[in-house]
PDB file of N, CA and C in Angstrom:
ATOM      1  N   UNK A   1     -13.021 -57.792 -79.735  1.00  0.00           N
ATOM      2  CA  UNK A   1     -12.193 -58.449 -78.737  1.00  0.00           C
ATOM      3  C   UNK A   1     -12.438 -57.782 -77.387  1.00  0.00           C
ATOM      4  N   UNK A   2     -12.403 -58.445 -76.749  1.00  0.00           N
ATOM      5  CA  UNK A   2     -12.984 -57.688 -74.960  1.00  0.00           C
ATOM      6  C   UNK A   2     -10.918 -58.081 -74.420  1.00  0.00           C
ATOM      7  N   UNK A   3     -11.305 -57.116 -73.333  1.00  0.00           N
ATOM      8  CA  UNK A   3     -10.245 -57.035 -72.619  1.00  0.00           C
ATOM      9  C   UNK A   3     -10.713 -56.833 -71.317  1.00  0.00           C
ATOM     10  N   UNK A   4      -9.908 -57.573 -70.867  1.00  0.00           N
ATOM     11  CA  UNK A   4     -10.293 -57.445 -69.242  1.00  0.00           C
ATOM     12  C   UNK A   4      -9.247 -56.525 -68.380  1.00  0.00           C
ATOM     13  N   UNK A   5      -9.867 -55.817 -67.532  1.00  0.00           N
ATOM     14  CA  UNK A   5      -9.365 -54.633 -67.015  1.00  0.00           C
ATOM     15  C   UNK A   5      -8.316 -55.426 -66.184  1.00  0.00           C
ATOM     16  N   UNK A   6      -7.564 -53.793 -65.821  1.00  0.00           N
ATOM     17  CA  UNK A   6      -6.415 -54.238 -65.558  1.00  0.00           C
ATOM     18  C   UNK A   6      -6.399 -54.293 -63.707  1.00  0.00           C
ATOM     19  N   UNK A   7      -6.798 -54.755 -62.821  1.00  0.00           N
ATOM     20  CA  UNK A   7      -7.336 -54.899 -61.523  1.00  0.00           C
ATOM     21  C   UNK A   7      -6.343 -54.367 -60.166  1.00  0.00           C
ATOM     22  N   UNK A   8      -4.965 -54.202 -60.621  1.00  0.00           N
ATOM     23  CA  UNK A   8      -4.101 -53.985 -60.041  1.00  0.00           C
ATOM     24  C   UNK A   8      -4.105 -52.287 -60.055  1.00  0.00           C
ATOM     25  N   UNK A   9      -4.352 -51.737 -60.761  1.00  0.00           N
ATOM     26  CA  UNK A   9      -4.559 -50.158 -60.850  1.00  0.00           C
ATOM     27  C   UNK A   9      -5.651 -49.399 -59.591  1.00  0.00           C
ATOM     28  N   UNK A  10      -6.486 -50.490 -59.436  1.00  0.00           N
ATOM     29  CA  UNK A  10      -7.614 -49.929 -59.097  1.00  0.00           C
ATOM     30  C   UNK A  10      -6.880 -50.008 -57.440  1.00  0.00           C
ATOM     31  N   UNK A  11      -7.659 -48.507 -56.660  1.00  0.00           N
ATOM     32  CA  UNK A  11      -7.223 -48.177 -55.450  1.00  0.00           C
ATOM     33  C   UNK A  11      -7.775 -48.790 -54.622  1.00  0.00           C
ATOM     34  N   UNK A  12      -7.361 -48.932 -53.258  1.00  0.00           N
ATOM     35  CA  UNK A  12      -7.226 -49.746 -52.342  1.00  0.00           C
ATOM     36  C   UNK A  12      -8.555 -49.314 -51.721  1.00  0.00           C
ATOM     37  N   UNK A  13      -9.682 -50.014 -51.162  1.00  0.00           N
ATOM     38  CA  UNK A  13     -10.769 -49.190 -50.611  1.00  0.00           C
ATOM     39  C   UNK A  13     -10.323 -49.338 -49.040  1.00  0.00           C
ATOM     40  N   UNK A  14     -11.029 -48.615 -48.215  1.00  0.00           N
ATOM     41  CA  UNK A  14     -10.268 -48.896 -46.521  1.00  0.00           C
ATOM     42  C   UNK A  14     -11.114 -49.461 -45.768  1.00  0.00           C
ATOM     43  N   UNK A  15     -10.388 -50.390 -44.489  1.00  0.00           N
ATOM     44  CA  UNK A  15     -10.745 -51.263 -43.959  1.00  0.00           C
ATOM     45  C   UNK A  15     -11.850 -50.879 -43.389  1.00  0.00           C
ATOM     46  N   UNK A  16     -12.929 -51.860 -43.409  1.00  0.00           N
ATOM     47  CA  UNK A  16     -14.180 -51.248 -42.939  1.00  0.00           C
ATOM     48  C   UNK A  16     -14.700 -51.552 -41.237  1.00  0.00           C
ATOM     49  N   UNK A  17     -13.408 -52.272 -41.219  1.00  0.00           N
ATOM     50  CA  UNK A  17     -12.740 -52.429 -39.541  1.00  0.00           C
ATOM     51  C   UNK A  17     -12.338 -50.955 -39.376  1.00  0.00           C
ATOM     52  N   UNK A  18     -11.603 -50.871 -39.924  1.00  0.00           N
ATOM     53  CA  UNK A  18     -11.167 -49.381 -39.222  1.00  0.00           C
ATOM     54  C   UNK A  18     -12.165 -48.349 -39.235  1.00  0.00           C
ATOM     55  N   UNK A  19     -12.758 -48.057 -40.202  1.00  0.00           N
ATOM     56  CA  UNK A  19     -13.549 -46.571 -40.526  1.00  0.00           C
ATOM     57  C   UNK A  19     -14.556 -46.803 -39.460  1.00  0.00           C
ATOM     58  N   UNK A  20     -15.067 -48.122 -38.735  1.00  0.00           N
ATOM     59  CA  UNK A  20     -16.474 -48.427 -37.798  1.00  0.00           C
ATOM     60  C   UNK A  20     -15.844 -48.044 -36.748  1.00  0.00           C
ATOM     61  N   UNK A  21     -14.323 -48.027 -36.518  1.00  0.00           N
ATOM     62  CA  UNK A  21     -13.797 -47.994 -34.920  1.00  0.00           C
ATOM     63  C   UNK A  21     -13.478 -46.535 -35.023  1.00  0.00           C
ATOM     64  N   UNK A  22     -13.353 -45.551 -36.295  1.00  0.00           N
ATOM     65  CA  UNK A  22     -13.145 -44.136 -36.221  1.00  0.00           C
ATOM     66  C   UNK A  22     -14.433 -43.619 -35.995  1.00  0.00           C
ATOM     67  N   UNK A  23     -15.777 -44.136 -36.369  1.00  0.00           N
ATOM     68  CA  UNK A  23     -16.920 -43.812 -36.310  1.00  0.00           C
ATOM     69  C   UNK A  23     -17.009 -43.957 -35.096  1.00  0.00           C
ATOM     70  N   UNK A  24     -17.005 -44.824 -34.236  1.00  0.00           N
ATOM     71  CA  UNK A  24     -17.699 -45.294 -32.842  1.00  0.00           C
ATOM     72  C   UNK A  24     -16.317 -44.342 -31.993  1.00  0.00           C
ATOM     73  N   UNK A  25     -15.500 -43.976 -32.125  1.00  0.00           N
ATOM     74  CA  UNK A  25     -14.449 -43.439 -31.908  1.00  0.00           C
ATOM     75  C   UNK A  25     -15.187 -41.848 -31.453  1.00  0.00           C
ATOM     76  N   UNK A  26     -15.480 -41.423 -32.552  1.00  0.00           N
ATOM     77  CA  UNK A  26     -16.150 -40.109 -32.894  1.00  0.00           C
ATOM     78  C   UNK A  26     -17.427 -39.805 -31.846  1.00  0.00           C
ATOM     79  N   UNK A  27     -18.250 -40.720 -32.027  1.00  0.00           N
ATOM     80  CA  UNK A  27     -19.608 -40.610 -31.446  1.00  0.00           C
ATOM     81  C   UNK A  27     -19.260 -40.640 -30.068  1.00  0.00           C
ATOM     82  N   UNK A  28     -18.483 -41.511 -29.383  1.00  0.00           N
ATOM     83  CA  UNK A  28     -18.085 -41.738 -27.818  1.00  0.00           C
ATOM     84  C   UNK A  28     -17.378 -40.377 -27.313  1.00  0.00           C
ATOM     85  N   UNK A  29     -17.223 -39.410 -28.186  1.00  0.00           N
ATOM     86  CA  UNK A  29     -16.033 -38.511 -28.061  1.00  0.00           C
ATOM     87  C   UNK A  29     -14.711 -39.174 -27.701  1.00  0.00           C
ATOM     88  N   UNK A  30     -14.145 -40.323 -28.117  1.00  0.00           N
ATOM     89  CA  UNK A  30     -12.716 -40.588 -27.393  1.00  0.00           C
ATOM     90  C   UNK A  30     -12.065 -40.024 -28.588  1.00  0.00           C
ATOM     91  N   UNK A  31     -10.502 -39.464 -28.274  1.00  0.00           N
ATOM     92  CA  UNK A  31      -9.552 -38.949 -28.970  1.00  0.00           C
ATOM     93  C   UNK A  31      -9.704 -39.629 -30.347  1.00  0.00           C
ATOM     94  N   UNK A  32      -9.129 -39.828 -31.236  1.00  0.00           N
ATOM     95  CA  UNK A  32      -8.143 -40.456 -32.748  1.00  0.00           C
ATOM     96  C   UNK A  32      -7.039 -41.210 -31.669  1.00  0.00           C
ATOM     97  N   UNK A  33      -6.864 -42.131 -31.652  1.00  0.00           N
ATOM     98  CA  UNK A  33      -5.161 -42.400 -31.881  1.00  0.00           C
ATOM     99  C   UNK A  33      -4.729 -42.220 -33.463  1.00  0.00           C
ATOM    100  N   UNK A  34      -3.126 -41.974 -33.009  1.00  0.00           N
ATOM    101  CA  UNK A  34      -2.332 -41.552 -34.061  1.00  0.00           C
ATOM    102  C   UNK A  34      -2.345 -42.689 -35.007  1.00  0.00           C
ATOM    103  N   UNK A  35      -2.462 -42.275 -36.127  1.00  0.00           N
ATOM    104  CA  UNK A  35      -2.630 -43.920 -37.709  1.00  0.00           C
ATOM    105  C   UNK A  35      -1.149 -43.651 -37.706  1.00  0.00           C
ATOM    106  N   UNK A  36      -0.976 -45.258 -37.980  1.00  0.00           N
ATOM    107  CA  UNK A  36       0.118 -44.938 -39.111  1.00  0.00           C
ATOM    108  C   UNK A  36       0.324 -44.293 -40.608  1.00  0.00           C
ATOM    109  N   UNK A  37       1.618 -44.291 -41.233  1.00  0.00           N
ATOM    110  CA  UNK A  37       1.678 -43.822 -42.668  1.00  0.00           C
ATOM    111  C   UNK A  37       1.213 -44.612 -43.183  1.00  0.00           C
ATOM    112  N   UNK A  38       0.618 -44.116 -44.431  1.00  0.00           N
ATOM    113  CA  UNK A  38       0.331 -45.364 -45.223  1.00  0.00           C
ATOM    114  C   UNK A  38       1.505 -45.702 -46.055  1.00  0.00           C
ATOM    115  N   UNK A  39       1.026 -47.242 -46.388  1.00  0.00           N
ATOM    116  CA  UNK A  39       2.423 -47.562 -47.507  1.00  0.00           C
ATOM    117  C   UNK A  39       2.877 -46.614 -48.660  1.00  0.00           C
ATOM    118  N   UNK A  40       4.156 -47.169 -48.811  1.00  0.00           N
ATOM    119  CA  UNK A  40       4.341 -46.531 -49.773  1.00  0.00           C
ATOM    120  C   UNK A  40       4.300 -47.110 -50.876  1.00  0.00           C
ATOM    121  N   UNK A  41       4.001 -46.820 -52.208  1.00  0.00           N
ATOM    122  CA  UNK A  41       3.784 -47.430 -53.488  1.00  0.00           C
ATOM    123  C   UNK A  41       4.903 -47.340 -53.903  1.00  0.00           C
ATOM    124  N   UNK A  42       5.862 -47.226 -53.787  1.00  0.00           N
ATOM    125  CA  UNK A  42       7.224 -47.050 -54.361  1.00  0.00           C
ATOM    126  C   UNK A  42       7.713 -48.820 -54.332  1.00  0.00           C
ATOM    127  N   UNK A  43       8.824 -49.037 -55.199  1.00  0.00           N
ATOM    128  CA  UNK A  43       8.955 -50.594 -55.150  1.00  0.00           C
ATOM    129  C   UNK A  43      10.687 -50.436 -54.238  1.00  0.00           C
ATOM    130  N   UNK A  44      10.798 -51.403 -53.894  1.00  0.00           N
ATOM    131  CA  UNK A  44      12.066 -51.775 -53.123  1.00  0.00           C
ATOM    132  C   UNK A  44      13.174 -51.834 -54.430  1.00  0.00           C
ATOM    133  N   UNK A  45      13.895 -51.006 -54.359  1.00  0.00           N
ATOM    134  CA  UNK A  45      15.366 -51.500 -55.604  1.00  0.00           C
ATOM    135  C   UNK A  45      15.809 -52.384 -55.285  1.00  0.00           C
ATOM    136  N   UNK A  46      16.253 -53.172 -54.145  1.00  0.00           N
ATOM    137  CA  UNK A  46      17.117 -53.850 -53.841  1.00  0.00           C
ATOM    138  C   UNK A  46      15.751 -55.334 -54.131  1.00  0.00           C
ATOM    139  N   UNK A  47      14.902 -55.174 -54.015  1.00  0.00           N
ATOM    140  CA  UNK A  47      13.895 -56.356 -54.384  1.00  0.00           C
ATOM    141  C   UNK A  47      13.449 -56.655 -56.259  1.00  0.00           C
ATOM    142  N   UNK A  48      13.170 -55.583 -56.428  1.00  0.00           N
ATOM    143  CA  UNK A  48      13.406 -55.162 -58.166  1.00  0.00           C
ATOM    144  C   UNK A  48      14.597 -55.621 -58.491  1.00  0.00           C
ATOM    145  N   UNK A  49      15.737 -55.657 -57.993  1.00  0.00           N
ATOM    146  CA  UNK A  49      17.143 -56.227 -58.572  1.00  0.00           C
ATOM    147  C   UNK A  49      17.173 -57.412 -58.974  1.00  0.00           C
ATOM    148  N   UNK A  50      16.759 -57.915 -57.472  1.00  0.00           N
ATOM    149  CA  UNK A  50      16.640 -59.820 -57.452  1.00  0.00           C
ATOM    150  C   UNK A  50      15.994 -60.577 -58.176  1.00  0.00           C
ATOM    151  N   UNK A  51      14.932 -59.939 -58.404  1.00  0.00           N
ATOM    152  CA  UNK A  51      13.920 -60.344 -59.704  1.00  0.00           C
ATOM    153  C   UNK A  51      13.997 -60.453 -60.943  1.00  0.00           C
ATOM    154  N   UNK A  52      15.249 -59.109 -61.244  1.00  0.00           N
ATOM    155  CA  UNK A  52      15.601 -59.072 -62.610  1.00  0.00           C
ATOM    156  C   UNK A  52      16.959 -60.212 -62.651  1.00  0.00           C
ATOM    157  N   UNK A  53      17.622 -60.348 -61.546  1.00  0.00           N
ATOM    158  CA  UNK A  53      18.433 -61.193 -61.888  1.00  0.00           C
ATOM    159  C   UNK A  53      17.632 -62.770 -61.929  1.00  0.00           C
ATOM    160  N   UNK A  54      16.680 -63.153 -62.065  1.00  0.00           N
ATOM    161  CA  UNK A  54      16.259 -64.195 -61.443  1.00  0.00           C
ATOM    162  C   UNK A  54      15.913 -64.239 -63.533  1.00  0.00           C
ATOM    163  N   UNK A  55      14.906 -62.849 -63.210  1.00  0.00           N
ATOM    164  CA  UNK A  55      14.300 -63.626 -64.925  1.00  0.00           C
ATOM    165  C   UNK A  55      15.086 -63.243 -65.930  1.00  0.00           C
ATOM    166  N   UNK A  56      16.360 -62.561 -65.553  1.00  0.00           N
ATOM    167  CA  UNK A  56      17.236 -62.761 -66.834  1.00  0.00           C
ATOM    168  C   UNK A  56      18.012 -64.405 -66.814  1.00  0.00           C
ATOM    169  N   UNK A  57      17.833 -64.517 -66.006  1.00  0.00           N
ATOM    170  CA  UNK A  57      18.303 -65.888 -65.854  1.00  0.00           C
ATOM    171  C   UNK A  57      17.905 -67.350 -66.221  1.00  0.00           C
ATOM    172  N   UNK A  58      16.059 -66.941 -66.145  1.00  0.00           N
ATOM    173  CA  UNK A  58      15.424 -68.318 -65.754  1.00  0.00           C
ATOM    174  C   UNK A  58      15.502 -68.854 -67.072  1.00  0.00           C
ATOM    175  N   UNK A  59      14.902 -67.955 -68.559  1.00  0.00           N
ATOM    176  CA  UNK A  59      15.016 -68.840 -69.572  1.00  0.00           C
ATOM    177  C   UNK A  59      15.949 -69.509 -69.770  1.00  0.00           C
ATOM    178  N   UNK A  60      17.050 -69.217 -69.880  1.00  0.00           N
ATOM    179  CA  UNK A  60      18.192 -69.780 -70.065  1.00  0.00           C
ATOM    180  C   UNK A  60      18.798 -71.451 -69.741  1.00  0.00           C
ATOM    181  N   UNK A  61      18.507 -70.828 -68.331  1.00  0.00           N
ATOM    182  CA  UNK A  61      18.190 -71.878 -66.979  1.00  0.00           C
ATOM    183  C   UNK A  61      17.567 -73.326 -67.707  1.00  0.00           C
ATOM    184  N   UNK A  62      16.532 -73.101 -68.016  1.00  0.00           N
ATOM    185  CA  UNK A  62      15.187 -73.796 -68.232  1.00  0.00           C
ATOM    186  C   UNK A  62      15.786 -74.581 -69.447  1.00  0.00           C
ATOM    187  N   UNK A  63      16.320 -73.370 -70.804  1.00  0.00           N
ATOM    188  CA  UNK A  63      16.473 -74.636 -71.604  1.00  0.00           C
ATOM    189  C   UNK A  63      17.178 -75.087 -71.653  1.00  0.00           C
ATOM    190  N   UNK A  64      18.413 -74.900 -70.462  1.00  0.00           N
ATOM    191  CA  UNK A  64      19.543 -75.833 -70.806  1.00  0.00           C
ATOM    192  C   UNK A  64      19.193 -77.220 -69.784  1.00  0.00           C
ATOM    193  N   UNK A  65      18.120 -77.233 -69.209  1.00  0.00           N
ATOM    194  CA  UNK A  65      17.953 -78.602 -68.514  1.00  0.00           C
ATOM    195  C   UNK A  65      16.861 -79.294 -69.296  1.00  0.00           C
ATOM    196  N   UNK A  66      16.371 -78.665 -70.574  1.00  0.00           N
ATOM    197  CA  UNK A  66      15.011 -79.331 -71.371  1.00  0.00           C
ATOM    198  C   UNK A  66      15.816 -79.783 -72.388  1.00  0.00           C
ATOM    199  N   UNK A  67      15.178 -81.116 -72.975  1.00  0.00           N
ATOM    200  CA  UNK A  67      15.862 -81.972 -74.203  1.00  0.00           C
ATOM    201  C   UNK A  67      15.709 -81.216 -74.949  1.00  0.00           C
ATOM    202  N   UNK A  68      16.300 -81.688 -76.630  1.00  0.00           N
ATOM    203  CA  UNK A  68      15.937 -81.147 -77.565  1.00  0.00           C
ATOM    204  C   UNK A  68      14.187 -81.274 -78.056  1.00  0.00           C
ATOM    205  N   UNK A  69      13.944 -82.275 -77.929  1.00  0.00           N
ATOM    206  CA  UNK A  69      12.210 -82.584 -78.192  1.00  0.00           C
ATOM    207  C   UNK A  69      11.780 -81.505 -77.444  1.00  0.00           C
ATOM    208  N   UNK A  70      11.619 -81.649 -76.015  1.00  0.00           N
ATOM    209  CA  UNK A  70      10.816 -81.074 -75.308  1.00  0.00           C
ATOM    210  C   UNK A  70      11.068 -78.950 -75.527  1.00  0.00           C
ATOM    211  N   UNK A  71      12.413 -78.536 -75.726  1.00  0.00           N
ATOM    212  CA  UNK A  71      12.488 -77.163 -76.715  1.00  0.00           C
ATOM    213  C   UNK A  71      11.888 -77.012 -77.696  1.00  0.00           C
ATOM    214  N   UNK A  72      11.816 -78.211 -78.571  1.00  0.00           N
ATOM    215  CA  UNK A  72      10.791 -78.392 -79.845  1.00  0.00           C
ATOM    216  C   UNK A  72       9.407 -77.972 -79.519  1.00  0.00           C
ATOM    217  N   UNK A  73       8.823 -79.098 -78.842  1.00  0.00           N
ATOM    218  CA  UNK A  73       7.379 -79.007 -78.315  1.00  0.00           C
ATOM    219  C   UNK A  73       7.275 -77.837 -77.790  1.00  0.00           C
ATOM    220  N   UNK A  74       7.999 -76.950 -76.764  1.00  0.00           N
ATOM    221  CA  UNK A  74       7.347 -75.773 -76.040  1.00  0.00           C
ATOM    222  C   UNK A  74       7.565 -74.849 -76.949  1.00  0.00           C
ATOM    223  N   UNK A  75       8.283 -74.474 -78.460  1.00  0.00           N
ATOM    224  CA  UNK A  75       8.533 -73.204 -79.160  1.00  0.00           C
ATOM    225  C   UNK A  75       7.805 -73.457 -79.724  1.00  0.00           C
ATOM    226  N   UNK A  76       6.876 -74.823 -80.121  1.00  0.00           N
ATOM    227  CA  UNK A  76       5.819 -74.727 -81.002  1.00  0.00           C
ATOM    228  C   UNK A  76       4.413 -74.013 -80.501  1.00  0.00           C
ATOM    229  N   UNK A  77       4.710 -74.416 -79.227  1.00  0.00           N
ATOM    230  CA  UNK A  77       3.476 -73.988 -78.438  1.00  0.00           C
ATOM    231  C   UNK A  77       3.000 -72.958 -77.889  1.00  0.00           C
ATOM    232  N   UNK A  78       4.548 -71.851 -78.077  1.00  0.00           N
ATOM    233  CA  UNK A  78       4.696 -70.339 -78.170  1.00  0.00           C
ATOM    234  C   UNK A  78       4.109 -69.992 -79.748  1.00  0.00           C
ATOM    235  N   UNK A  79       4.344 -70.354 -80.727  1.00  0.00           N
ATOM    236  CA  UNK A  79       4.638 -69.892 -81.904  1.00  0.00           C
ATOM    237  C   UNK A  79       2.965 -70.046 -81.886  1.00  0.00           C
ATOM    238  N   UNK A  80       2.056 -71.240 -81.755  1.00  0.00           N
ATOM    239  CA  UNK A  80       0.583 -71.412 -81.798  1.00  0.00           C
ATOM    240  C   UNK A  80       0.309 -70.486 -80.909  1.00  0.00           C
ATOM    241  N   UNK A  81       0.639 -70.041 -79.938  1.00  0.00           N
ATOM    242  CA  UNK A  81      -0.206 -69.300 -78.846  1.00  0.00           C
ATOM    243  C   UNK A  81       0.037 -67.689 -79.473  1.00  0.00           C
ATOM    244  N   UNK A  82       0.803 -67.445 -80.202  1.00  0.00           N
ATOM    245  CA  UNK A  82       1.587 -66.120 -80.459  1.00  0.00           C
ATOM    246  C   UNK A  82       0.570 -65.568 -82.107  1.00  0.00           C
ATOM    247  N   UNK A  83       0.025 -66.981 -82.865  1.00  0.00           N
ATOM    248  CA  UNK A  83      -0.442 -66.816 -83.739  1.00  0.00           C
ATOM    249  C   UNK A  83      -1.974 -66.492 -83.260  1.00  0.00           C
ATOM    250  N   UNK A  84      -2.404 -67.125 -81.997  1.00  0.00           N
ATOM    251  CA  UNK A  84      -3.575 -68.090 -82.204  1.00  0.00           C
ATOM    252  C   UNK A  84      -4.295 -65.800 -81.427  1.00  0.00           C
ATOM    253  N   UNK A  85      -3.150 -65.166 -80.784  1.00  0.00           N
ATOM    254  CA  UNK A  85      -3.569 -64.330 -80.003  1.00  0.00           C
ATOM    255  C   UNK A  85      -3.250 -63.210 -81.743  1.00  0.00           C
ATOM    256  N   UNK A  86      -2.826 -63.494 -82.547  1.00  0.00           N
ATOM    257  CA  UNK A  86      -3.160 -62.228 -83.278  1.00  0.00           C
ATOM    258  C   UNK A  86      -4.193 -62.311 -84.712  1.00  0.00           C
ATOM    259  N   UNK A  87      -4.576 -63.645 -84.205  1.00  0.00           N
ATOM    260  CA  UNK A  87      -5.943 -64.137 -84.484  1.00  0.00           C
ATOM    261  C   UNK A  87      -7.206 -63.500 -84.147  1.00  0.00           C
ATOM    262  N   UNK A  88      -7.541 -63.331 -83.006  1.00  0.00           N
ATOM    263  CA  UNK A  88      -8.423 -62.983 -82.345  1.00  0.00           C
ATOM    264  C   UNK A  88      -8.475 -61.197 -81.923  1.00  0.00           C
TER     265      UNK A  88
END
């Protein structure tokens, strides 16, 4: 079974706008201006909150506006997809 990497891990490479204007920066002798910080990787709590209230919510949400058929049809289509992945 192959797995495909996980793409979000991988670090940010830097703008190659910037590093040409620190280079030409350098060579001219003009100063650095001051960079900013870089981001922070930390997540927002107050944004993490909203999210969790959203997807504790959504199933719920969802099947109380889906018929009975159509709950039918989509748990079948979990239950095939759930088999079909410990298949492979």
């Amino acid at each position: 079974m192959h797995v495909m990497p996980n793409r979000s891990r991988k670090k940010r490479q830097p703008d190659p706008n910037v590093t040409a204007f620190s280079i030409i920066q350098a060579i001219s002798g003009e100063t650095p201006r001051e960079q900013t910080a870089p981001r922070s990787d930390e997540k927002d709590p107050l944004a993490v909150e909203l999210g969790r209230r959203g997807g504790l919510k959504g199933g719920k949400a969802r099947a109380e506006s889906m018929t009975k058929a159509q709950r039918v049809a989509s748990a079948k289509k979990a239950a095939a997809a759930r088999w079909a992945k410990r298949k492979s």
